[in-house]
N, C-alpha and C. Protein backbone atom coordinates (compact mmCIF):
# COMPACT_ATOMS: atom_id res chain seq x y z
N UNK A 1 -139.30 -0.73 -112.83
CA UNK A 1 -140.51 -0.83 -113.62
C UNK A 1 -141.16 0.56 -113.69
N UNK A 2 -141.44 1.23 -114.73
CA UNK A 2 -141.83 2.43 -114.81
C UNK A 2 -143.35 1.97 -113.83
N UNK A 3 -144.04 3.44 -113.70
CA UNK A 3 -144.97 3.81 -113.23
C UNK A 3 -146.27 3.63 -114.17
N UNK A 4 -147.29 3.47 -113.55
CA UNK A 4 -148.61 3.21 -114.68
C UNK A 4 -149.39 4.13 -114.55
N UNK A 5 -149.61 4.62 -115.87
CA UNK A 5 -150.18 6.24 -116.45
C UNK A 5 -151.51 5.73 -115.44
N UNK A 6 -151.97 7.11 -114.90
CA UNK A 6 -153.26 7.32 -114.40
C UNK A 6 -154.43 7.05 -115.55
N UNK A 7 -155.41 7.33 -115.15
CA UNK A 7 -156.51 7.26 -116.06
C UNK A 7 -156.19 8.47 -116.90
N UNK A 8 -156.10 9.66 -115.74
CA UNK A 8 -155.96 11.00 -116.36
C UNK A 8 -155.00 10.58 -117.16
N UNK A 9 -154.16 10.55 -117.21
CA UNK A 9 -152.76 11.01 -117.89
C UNK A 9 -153.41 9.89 -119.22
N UNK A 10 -153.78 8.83 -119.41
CA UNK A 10 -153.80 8.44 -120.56
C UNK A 10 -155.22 8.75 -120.94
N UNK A 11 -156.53 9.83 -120.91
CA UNK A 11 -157.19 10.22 -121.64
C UNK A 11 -156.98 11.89 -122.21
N UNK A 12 -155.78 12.40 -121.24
CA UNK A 12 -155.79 13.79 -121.64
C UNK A 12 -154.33 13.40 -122.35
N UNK A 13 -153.89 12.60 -122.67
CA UNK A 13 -152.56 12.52 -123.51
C UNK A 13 -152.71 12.51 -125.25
N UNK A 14 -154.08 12.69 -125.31
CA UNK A 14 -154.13 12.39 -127.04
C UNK A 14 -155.75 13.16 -126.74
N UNK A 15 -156.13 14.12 -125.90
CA UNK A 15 -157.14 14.84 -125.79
C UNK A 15 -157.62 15.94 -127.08
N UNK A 16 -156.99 16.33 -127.39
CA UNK A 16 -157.56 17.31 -128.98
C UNK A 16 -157.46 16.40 -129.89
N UNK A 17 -156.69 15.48 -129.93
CA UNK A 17 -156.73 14.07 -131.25
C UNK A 17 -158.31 13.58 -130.98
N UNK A 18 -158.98 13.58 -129.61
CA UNK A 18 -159.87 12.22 -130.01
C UNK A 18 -161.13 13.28 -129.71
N UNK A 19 -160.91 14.03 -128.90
CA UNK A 19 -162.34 15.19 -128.53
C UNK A 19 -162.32 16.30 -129.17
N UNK A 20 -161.02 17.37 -129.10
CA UNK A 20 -161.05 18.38 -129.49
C UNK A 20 -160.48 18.53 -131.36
N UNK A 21 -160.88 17.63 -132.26
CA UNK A 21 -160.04 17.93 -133.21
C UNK A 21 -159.17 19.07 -134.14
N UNK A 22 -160.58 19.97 -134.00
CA UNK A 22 -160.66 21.26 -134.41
C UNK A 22 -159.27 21.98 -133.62
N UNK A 23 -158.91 22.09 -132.13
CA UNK A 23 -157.89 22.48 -132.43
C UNK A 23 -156.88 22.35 -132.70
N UNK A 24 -156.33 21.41 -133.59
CA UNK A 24 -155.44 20.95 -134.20
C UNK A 24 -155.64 21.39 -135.74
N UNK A 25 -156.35 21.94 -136.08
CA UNK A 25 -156.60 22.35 -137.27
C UNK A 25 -157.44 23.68 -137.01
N UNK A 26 -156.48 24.95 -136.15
CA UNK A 26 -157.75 26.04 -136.15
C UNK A 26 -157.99 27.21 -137.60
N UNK A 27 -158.86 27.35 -137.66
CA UNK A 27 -159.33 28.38 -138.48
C UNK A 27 -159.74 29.54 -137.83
N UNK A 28 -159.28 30.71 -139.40
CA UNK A 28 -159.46 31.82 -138.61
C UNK A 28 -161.18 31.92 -138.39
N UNK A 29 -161.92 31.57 -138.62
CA UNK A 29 -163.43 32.04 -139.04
C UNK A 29 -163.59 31.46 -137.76
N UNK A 30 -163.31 30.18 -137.17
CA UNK A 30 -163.69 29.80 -135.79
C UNK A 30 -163.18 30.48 -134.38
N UNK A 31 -162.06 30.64 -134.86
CA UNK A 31 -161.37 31.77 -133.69
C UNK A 31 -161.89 32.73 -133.49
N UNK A 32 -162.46 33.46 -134.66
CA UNK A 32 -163.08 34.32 -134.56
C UNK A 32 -164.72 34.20 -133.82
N UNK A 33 -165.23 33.17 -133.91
CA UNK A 33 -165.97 33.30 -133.49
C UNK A 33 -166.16 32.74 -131.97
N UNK A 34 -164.87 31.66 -131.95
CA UNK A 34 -164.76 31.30 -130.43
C UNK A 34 -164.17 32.80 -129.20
N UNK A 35 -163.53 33.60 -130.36
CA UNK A 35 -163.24 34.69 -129.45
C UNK A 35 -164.47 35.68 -129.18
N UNK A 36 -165.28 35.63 -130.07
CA UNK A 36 -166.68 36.95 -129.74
C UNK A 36 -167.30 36.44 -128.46
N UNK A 37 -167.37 34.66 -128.11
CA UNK A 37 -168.48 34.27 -127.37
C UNK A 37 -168.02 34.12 -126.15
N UNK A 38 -166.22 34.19 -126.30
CA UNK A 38 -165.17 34.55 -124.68
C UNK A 38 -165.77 35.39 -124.21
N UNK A 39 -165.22 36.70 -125.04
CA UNK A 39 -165.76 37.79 -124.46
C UNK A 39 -166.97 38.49 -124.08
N UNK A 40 -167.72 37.54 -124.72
CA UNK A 40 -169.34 37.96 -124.48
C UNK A 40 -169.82 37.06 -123.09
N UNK A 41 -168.82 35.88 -122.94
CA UNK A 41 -168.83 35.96 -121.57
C UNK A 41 -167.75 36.29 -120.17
N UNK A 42 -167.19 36.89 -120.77
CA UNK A 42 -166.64 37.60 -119.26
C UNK A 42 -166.88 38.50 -119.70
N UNK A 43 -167.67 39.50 -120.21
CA UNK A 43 -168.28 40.74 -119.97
C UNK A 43 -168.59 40.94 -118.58
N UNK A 44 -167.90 42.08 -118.04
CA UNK A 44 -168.49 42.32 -116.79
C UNK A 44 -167.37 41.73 -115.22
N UNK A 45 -166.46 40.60 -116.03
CA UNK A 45 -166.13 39.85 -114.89
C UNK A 45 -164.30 40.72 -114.53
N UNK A 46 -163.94 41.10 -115.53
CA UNK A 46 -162.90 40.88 -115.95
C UNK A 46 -162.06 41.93 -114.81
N UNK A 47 -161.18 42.31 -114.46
CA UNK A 47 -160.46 43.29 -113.69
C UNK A 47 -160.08 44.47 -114.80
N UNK A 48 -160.12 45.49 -114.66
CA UNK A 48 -160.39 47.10 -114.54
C UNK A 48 -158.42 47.27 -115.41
N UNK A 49 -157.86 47.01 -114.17
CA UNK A 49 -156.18 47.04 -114.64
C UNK A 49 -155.68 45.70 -115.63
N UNK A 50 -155.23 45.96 -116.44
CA UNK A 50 -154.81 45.13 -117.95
C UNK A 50 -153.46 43.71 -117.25
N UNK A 51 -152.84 45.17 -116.17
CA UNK A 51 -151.68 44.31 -115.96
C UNK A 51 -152.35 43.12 -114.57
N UNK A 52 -153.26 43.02 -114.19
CA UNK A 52 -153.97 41.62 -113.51
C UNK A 52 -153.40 40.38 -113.62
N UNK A 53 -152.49 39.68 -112.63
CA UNK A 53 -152.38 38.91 -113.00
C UNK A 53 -153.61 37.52 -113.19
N UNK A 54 -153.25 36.59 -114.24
CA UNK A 54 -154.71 35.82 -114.40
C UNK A 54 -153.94 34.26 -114.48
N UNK A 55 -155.02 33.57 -114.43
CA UNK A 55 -154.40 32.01 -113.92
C UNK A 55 -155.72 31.70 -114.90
N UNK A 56 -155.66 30.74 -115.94
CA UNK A 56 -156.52 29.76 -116.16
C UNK A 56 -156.44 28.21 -116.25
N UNK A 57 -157.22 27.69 -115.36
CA UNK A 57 -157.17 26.43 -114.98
C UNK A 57 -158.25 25.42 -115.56
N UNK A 58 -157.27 24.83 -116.53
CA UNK A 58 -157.63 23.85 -118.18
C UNK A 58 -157.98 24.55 -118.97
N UNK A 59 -156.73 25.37 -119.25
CA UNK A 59 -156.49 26.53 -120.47
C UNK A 59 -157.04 25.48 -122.06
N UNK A 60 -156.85 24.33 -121.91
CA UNK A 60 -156.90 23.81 -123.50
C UNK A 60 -156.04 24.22 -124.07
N UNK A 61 -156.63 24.48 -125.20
CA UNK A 61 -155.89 25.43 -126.18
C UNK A 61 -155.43 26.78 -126.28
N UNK A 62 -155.80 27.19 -125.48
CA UNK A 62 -155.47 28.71 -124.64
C UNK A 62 -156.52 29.77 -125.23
N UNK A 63 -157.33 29.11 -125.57
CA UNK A 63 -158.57 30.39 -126.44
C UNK A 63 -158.70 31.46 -125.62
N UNK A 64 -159.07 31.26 -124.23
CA UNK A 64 -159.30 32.06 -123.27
C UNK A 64 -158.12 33.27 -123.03
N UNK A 65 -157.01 32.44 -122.83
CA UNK A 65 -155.77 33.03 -122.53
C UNK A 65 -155.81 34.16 -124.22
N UNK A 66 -155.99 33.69 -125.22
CA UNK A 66 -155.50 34.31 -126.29
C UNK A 66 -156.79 35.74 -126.20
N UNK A 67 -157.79 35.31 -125.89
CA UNK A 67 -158.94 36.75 -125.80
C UNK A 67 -158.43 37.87 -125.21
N UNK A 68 -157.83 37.17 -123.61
CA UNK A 68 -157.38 37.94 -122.64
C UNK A 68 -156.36 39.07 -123.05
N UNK A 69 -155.50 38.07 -124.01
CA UNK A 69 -154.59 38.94 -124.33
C UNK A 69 -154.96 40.37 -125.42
N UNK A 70 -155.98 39.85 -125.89
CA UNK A 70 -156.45 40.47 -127.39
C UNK A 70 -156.84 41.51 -126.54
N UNK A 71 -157.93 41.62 -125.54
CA UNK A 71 -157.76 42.75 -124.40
C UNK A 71 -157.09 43.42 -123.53
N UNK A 72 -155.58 43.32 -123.98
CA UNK A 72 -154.82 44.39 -123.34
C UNK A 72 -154.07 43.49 -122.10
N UNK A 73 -154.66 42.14 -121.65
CA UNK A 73 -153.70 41.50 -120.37
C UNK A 73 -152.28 40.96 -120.70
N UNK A 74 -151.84 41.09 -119.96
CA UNK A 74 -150.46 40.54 -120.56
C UNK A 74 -149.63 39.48 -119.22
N UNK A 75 -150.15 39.37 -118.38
CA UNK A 75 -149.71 38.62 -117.25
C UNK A 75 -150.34 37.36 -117.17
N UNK A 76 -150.54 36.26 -118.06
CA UNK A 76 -150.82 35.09 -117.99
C UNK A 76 -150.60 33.91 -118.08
N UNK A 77 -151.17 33.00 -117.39
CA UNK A 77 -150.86 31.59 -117.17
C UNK A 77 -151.84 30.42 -117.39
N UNK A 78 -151.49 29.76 -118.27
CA UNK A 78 -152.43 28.38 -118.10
C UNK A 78 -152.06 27.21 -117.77
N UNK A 79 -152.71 26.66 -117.11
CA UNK A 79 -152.68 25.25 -116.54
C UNK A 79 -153.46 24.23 -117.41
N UNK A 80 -152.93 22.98 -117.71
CA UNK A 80 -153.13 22.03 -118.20
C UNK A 80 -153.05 20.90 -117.96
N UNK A 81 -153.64 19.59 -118.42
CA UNK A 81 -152.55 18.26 -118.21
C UNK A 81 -152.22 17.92 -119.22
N UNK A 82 -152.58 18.13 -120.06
CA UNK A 82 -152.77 17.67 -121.95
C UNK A 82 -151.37 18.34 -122.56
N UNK A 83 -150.65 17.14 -122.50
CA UNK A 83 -149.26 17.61 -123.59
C UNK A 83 -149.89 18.42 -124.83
N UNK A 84 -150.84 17.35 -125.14
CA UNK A 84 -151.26 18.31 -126.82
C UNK A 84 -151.69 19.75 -126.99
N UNK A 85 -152.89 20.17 -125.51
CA UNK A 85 -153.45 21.11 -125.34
C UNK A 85 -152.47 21.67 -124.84
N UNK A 86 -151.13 21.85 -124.30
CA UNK A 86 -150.16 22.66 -123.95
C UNK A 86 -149.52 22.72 -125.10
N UNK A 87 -149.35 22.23 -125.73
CA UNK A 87 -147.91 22.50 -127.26
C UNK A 87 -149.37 23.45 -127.97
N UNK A 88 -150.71 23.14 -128.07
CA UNK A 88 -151.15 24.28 -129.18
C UNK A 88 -151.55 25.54 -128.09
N UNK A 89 -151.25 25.52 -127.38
CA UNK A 89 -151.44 26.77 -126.42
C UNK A 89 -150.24 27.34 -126.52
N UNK A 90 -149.05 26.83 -126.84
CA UNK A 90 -147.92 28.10 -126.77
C UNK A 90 -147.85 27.66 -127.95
N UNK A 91 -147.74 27.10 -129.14
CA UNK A 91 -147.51 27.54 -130.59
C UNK A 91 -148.82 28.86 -130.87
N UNK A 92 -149.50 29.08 -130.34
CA UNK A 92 -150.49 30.11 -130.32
C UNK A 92 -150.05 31.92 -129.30
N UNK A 93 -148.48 31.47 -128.56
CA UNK A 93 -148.51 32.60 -128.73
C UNK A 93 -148.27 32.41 -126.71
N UNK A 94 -148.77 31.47 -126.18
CA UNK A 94 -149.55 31.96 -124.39
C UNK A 94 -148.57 31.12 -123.60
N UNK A 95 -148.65 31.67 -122.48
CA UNK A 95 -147.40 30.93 -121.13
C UNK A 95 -148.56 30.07 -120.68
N UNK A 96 -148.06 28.58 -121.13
CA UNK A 96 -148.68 27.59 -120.71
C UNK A 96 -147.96 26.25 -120.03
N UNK A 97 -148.41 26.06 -118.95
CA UNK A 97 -148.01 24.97 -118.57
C UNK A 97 -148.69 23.66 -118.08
N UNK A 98 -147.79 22.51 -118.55
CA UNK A 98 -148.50 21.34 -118.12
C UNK A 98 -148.27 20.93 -116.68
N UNK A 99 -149.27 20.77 -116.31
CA UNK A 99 -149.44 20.24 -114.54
C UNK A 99 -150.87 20.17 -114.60
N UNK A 100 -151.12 19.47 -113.40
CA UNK A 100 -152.30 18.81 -112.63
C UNK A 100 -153.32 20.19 -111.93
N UNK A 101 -153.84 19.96 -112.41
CA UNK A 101 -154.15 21.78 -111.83
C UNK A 101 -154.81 21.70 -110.20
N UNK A 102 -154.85 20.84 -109.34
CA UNK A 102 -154.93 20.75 -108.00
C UNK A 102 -154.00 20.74 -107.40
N UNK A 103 -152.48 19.62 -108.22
CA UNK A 103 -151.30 19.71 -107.65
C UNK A 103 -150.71 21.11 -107.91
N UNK A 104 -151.26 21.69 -108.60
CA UNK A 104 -150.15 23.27 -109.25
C UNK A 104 -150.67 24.54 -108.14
N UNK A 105 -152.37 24.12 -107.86
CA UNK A 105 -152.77 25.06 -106.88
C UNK A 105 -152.22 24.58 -105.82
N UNK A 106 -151.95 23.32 -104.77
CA UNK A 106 -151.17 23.28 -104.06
C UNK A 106 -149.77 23.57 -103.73
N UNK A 107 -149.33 23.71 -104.51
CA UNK A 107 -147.88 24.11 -104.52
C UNK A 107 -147.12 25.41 -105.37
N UNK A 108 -147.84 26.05 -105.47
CA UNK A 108 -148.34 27.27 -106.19
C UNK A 108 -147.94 28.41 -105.21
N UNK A 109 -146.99 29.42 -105.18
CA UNK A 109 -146.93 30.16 -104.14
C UNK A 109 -147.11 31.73 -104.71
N UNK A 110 -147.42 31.74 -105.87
CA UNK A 110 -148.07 32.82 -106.78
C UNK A 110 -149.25 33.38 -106.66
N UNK A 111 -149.88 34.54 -106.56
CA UNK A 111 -151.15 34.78 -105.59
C UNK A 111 -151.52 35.21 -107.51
N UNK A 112 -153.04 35.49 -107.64
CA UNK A 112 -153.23 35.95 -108.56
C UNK A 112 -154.55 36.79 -108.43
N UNK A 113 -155.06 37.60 -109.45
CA UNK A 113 -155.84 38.35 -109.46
C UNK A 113 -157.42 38.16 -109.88
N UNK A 114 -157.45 37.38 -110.77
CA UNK A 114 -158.35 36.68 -111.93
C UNK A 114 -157.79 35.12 -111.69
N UNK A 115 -158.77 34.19 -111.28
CA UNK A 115 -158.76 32.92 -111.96
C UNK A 115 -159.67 32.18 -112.63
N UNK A 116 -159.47 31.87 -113.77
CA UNK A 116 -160.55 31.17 -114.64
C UNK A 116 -160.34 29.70 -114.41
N UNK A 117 -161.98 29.15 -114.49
CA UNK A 117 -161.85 27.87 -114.50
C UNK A 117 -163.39 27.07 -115.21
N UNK A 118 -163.12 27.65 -116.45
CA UNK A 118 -164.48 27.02 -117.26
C UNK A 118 -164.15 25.77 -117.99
N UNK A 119 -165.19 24.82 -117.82
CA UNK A 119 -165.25 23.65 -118.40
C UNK A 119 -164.39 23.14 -117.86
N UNK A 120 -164.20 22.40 -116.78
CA UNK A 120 -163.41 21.93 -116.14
C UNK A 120 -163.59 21.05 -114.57
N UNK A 121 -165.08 21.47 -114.07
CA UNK A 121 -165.74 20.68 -112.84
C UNK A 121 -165.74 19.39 -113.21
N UNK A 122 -166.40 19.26 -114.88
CA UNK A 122 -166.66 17.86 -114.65
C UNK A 122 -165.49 17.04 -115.58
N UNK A 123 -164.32 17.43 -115.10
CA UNK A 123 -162.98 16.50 -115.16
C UNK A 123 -163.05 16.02 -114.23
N UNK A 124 -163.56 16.41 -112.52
CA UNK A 124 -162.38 15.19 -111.46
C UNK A 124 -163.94 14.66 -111.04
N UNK A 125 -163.10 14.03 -110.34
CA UNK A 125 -164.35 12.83 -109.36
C UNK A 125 -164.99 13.72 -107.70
N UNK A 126 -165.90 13.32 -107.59
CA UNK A 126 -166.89 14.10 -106.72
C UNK A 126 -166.00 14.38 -105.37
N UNK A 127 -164.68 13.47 -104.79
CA UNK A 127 -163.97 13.92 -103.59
C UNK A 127 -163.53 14.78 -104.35
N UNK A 128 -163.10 15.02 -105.31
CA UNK A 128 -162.16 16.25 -105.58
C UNK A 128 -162.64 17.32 -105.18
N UNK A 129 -164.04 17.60 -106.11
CA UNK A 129 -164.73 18.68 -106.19
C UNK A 129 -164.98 19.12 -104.36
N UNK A 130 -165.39 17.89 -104.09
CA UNK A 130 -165.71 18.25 -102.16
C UNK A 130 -164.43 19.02 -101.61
């Protein structure tokens, strides 16, 4: 008898279909402007050397990942659970992968330099966060 999808797994399995629509249909005029307000916030945060490695954890669509790159990084990774938000994160260009991003930091033997993790606390349940 197969296994029964988590909660997770069946609200982030059709996640840009029912929340994020837009990225499934991006425009340049929004990119553009989702990329000014990246960078206007990690102003300041970012590491000095380009080659940094960086981890973002619930890349989405990889907006973040795609800024990073637009600034010169080239060592990156995103974490996801969202089949959908992983297929438009690498048709966009970014090393993305789907996993659990608690199970991926546990078993993760990759040290990194930069890790991002915006919009993303209030995915798990309060033991998690503890």
């Amino acid at each position: 008898m197969p296994e029964a999808k988590t909660y997770r797994e069946k609200i982030y399995a059709k996640y840009a279909t029912v929340q994020v629509p837009g990225w499934l249909h991006p425009s340049q005029e929004n990119d553009r402007i989702n990329q000014g307000a990246i960078t206007r916030r990690l102003q300041g945060w970012l590491p000095q050397d380009t080659g940094a490695s960086c981890l973002d954890l619930g890349c989405g669509a990889g907006n973040l990942l795609l800024v990073l790159k637009t600034l010169g990084f080239d060592n990156l990774i995103g974490i996801d659970l969202g089949p959908e938000q992983i297929a438009i994160a690498r048709a966009r260009g970014v090393t993305a992968i789907q996993a659990n991003v608690l199970e991926y930091l546990k078993t993760s033997d990759q040290s990194f330099d930069l890790i991002l993790a915006f919009d993303i606390i209030e995915h798990f349940a309060k033991d998690e966060v503890l």
